[in-house]
C-alpha atoms as a PDB file:
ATOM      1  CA  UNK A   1       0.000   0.000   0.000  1.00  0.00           C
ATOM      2  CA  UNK A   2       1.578   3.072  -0.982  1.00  0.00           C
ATOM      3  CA  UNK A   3       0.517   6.898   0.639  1.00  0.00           C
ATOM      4  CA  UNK A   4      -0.038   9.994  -0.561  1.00  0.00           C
ATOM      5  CA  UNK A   5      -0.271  13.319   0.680  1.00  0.00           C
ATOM      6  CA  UNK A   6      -2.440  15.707  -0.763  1.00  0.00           C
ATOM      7  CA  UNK A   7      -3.079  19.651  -0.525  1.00  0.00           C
ATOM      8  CA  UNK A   8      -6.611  20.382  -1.740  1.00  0.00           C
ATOM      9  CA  UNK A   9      -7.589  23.873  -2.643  1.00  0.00           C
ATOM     10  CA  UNK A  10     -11.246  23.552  -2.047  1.00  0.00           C
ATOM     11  CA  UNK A  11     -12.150  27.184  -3.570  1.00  0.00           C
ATOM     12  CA  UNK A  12     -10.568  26.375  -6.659  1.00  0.00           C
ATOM     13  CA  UNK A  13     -11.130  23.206  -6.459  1.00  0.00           C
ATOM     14  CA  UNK A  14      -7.485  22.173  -7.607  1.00  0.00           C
ATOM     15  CA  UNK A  15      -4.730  19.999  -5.934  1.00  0.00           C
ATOM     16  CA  UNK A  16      -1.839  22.501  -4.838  1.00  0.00           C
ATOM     17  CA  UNK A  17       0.849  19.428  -3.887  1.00  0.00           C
ATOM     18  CA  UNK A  18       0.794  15.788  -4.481  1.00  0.00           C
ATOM     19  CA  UNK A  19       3.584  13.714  -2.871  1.00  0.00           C
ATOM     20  CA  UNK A  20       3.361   9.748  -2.775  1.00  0.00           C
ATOM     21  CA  UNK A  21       5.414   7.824   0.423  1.00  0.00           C
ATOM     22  CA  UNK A  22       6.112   4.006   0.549  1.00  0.00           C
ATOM     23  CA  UNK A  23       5.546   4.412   4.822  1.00  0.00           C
ATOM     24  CA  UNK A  24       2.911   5.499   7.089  1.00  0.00           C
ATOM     25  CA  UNK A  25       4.848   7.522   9.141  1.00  0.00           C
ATOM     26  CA  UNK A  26       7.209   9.373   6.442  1.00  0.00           C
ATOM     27  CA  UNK A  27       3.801  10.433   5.279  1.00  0.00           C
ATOM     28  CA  UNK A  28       2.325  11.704   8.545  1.00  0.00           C
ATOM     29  CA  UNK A  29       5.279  13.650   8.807  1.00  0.00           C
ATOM     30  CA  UNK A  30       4.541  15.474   5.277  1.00  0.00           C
ATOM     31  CA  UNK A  31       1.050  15.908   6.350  1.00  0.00           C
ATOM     32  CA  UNK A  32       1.761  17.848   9.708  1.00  0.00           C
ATOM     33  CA  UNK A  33       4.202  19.775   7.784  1.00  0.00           C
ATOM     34  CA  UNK A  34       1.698  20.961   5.161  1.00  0.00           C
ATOM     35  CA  UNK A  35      -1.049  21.650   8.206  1.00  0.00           C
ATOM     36  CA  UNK A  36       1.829  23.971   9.371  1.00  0.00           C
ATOM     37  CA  UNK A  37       2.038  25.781   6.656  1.00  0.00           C
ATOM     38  CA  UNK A  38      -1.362  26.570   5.652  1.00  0.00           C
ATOM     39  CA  UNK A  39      -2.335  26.537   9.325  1.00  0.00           C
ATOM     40  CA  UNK A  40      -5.482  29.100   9.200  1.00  0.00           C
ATOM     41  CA  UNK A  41      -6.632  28.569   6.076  1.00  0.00           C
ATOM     42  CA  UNK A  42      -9.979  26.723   5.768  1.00  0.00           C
ATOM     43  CA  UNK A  43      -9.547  26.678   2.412  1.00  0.00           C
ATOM     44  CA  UNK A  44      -6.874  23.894   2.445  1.00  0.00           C
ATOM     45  CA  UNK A  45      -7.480  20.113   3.271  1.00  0.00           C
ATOM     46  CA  UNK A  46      -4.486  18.402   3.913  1.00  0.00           C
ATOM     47  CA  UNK A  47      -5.088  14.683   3.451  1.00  0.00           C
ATOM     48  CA  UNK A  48      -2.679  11.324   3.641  1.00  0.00           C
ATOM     49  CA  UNK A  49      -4.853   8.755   1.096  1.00  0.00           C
ATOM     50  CA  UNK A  50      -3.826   5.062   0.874  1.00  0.00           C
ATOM     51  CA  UNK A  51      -4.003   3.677  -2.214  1.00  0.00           C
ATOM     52  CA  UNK A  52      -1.898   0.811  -3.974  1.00  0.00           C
ATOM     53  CA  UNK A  53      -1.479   3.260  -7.489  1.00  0.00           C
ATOM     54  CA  UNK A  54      -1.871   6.883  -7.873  1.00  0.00           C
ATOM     55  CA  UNK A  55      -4.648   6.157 -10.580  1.00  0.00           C
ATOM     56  CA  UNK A  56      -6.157   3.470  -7.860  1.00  0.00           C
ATOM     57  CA  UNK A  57      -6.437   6.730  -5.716  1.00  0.00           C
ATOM     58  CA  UNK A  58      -8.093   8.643  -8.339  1.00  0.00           C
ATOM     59  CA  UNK A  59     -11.100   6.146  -9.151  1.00  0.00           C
ATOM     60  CA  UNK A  60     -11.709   5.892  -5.468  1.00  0.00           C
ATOM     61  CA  UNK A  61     -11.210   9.487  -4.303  1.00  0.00           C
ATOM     62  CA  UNK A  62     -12.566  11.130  -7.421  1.00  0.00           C
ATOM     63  CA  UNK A  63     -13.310  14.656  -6.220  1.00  0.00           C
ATOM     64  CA  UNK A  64      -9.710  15.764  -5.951  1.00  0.00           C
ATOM     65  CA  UNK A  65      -8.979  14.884  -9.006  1.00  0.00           C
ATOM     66  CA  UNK A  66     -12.139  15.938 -10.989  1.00  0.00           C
ATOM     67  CA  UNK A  67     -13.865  19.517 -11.589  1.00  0.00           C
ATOM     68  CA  UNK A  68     -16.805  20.176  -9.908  1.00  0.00           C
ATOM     69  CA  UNK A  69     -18.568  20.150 -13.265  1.00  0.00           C
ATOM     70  CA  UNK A  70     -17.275  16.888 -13.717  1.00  0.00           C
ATOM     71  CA  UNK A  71     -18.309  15.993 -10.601  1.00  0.00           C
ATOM     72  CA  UNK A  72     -21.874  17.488 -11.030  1.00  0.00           C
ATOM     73  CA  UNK A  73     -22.406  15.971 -14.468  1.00  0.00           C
ATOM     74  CA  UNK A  74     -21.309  12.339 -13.174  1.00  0.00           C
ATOM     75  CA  UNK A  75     -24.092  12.557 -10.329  1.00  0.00           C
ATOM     76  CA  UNK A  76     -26.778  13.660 -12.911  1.00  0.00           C
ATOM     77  CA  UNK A  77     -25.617  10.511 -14.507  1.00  0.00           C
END
């Protein structure tokens, strides 16, 4: 299982960082860092997803990766 960190600009609905780790706790590390640095912002999610590929982490967490028209036109679906 491999882990990635991801900083989510919710407003703009864009990833701002993507950083895969082979180890749970290299990964935690990257993820208090980025809380740290966009500490106040609610605008930012920092997440740690596990996933065994970086496109099995896009099918199952679909709304970082897709725009929210995308998003809206796959529910409609």
């Amino acid at each position: 299982m491999n882990h990635y960190l991801l900083v989510y600009d919710r407003r703009h609905g864009r990833i701002l960082h993507a950083q895969p780790y082979r180890n749970t706790r290299d990964a935690l590390r990257g993820r208090f860092a980025a809380e740290r640095q966009h500490l106040g912002n609610p605008d930012i999610e920092v997440v740690v997803l596990g996933a065994r590929s970086w496109d099995a982490l896009k099918h199952t967490h679909a709304r970082y990766f897709k725009t929210v028209k995308d998003l809206a036109a796959s529910a409609l679906r």
